[in-house]
PDB file of N, CA and C in Angstrom:
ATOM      1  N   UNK A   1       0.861  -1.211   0.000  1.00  0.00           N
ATOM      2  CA  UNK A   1       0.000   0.000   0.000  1.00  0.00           C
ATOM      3  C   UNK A   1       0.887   1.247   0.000  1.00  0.00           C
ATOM      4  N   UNK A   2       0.569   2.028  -1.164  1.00  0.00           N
ATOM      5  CA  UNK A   2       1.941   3.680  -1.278  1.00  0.00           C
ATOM      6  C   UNK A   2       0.910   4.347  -0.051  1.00  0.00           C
ATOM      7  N   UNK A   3       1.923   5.521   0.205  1.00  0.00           N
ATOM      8  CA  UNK A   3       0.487   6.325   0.894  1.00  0.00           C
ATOM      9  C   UNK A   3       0.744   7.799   0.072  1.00  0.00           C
ATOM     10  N   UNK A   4      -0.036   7.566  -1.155  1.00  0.00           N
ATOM     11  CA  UNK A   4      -0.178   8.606  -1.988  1.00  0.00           C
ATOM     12  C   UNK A   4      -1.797   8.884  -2.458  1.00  0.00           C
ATOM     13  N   UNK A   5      -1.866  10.141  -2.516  1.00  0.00           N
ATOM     14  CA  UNK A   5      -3.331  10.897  -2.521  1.00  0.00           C
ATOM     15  C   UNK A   5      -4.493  10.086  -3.917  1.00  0.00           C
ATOM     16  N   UNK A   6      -5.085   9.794  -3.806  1.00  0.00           N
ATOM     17  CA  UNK A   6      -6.128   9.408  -5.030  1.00  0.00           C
ATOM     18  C   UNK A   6      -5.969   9.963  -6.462  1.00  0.00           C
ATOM     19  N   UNK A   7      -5.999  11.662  -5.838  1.00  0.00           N
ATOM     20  CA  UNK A   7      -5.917  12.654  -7.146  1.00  0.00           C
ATOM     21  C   UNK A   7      -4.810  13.400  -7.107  1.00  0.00           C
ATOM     22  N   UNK A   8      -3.606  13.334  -7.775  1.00  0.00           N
ATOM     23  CA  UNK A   8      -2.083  13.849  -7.185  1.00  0.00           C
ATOM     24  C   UNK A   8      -2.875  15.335  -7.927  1.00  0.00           C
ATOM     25  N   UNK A   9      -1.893  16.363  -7.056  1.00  0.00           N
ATOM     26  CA  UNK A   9      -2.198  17.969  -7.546  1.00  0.00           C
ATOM     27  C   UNK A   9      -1.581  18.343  -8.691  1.00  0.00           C
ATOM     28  N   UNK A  10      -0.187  17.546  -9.431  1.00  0.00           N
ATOM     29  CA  UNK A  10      -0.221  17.922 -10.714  1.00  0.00           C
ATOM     30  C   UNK A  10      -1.522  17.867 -11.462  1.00  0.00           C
ATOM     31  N   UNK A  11      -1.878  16.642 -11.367  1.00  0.00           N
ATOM     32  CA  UNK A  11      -2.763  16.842 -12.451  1.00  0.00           C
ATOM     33  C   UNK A  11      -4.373  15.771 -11.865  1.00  0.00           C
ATOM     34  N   UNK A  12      -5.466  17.195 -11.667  1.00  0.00           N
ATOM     35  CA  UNK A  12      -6.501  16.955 -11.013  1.00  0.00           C
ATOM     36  C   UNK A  12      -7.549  15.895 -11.598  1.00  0.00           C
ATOM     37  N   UNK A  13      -7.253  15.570 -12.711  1.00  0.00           N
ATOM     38  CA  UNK A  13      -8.249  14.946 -13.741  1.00  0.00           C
ATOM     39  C   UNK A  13      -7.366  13.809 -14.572  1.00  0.00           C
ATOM     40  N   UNK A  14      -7.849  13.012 -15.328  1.00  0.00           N
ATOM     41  CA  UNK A  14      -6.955  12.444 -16.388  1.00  0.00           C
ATOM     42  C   UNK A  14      -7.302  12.842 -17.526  1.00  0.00           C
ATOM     43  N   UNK A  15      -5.799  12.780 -18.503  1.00  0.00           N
ATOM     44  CA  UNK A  15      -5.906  13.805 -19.415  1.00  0.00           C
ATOM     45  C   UNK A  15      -6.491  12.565 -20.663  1.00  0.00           C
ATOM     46  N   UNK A  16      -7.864  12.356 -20.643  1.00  0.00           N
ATOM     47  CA  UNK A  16      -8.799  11.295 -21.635  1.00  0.00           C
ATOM     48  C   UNK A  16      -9.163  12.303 -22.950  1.00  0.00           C
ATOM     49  N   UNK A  17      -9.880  13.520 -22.783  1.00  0.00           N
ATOM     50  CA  UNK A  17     -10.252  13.961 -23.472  1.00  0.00           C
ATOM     51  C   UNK A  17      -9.749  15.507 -24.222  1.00  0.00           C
ATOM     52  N   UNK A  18      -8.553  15.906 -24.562  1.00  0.00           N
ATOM     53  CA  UNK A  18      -7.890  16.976 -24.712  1.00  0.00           C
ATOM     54  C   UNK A  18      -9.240  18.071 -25.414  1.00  0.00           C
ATOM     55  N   UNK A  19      -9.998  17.986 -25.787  1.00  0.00           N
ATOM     56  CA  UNK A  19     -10.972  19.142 -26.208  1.00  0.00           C
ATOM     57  C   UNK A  19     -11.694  19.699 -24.385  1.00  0.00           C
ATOM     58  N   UNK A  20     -11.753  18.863 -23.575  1.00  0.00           N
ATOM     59  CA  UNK A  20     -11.807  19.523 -22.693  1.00  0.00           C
ATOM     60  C   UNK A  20     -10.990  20.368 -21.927  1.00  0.00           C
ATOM     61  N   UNK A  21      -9.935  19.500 -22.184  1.00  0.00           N
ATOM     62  CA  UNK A  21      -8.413  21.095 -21.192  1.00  0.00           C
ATOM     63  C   UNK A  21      -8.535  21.812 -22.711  1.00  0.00           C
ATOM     64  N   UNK A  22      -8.780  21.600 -23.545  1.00  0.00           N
ATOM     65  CA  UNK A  22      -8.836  22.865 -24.401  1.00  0.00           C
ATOM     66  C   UNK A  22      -9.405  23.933 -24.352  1.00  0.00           C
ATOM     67  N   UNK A  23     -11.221  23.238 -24.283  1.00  0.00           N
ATOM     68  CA  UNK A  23     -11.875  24.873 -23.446  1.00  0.00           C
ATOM     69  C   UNK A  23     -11.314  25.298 -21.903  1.00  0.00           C
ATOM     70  N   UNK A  24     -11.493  24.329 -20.953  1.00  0.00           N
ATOM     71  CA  UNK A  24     -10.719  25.115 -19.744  1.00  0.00           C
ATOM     72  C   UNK A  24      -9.792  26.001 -20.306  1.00  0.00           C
ATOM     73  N   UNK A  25      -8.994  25.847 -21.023  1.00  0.00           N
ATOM     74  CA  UNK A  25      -7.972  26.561 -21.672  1.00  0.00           C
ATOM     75  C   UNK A  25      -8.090  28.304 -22.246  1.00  0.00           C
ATOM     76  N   UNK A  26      -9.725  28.421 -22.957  1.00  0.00           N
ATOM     77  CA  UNK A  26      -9.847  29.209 -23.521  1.00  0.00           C
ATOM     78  C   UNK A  26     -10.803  30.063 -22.299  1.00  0.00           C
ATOM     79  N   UNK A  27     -11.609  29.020 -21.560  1.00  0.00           N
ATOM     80  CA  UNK A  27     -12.272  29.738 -20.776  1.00  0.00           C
ATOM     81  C   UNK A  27     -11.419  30.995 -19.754  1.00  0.00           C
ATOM     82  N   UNK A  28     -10.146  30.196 -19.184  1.00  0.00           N
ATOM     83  CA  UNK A  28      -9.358  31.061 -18.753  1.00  0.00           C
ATOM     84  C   UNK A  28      -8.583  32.470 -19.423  1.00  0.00           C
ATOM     85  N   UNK A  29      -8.550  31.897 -20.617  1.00  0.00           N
ATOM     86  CA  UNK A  29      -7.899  33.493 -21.656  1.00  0.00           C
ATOM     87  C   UNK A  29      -9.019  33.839 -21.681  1.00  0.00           C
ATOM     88  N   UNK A  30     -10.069  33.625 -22.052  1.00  0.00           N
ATOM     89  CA  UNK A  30     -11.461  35.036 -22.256  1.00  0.00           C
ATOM     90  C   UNK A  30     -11.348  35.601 -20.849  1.00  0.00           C
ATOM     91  N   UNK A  31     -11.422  34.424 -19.701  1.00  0.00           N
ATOM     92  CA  UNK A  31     -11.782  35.458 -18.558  1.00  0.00           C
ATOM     93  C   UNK A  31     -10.405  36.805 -18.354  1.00  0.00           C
ATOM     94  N   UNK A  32      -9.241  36.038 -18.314  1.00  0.00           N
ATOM     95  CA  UNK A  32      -7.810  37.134 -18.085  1.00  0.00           C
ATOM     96  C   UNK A  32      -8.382  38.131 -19.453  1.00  0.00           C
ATOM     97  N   UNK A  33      -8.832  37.991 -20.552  1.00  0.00           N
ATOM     98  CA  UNK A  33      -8.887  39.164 -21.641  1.00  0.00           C
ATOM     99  C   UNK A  33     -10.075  39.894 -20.976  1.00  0.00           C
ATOM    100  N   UNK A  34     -10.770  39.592 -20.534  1.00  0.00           N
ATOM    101  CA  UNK A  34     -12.092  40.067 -20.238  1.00  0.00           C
ATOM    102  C   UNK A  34     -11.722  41.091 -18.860  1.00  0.00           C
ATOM    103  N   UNK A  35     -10.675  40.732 -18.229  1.00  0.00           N
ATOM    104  CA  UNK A  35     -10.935  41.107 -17.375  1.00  0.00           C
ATOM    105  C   UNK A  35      -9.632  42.506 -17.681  1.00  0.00           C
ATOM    106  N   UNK A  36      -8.694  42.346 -18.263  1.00  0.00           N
ATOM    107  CA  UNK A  36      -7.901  43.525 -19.003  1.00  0.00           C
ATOM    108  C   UNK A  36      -8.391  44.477 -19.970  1.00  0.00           C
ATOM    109  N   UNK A  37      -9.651  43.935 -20.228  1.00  0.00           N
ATOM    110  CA  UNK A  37     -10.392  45.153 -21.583  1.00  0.00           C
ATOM    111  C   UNK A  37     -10.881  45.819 -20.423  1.00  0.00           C
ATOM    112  N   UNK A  38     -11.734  44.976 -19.491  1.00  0.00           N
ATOM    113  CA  UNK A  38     -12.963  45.728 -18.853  1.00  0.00           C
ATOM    114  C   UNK A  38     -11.532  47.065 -17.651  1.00  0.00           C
ATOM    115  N   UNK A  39     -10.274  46.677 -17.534  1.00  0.00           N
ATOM    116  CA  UNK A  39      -9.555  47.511 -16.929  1.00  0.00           C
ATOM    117  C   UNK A  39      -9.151  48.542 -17.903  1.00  0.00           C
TER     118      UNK A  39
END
């Protein structure tokens, strides 16, 4: 038995479906752009 966490903090998810870290991806640049226009 390791005594290591279920979900290690590199990486919270498994990487199955890359179109999903893709939008996470974009969701985060609209919000950082969104949030530098609106400054």
């Amino acid at each position: 038995m390791k005594s290591t966490p279920s979900l290690p903090p590199a990486t919270p998810a498994p990487v199955s479906s890359p179109a999903q870290e893709v939008a996470a991806a974009e969701r985060e640049v609209r919000r950082a752009l969104l949030q530098r226009f609106r400054l």
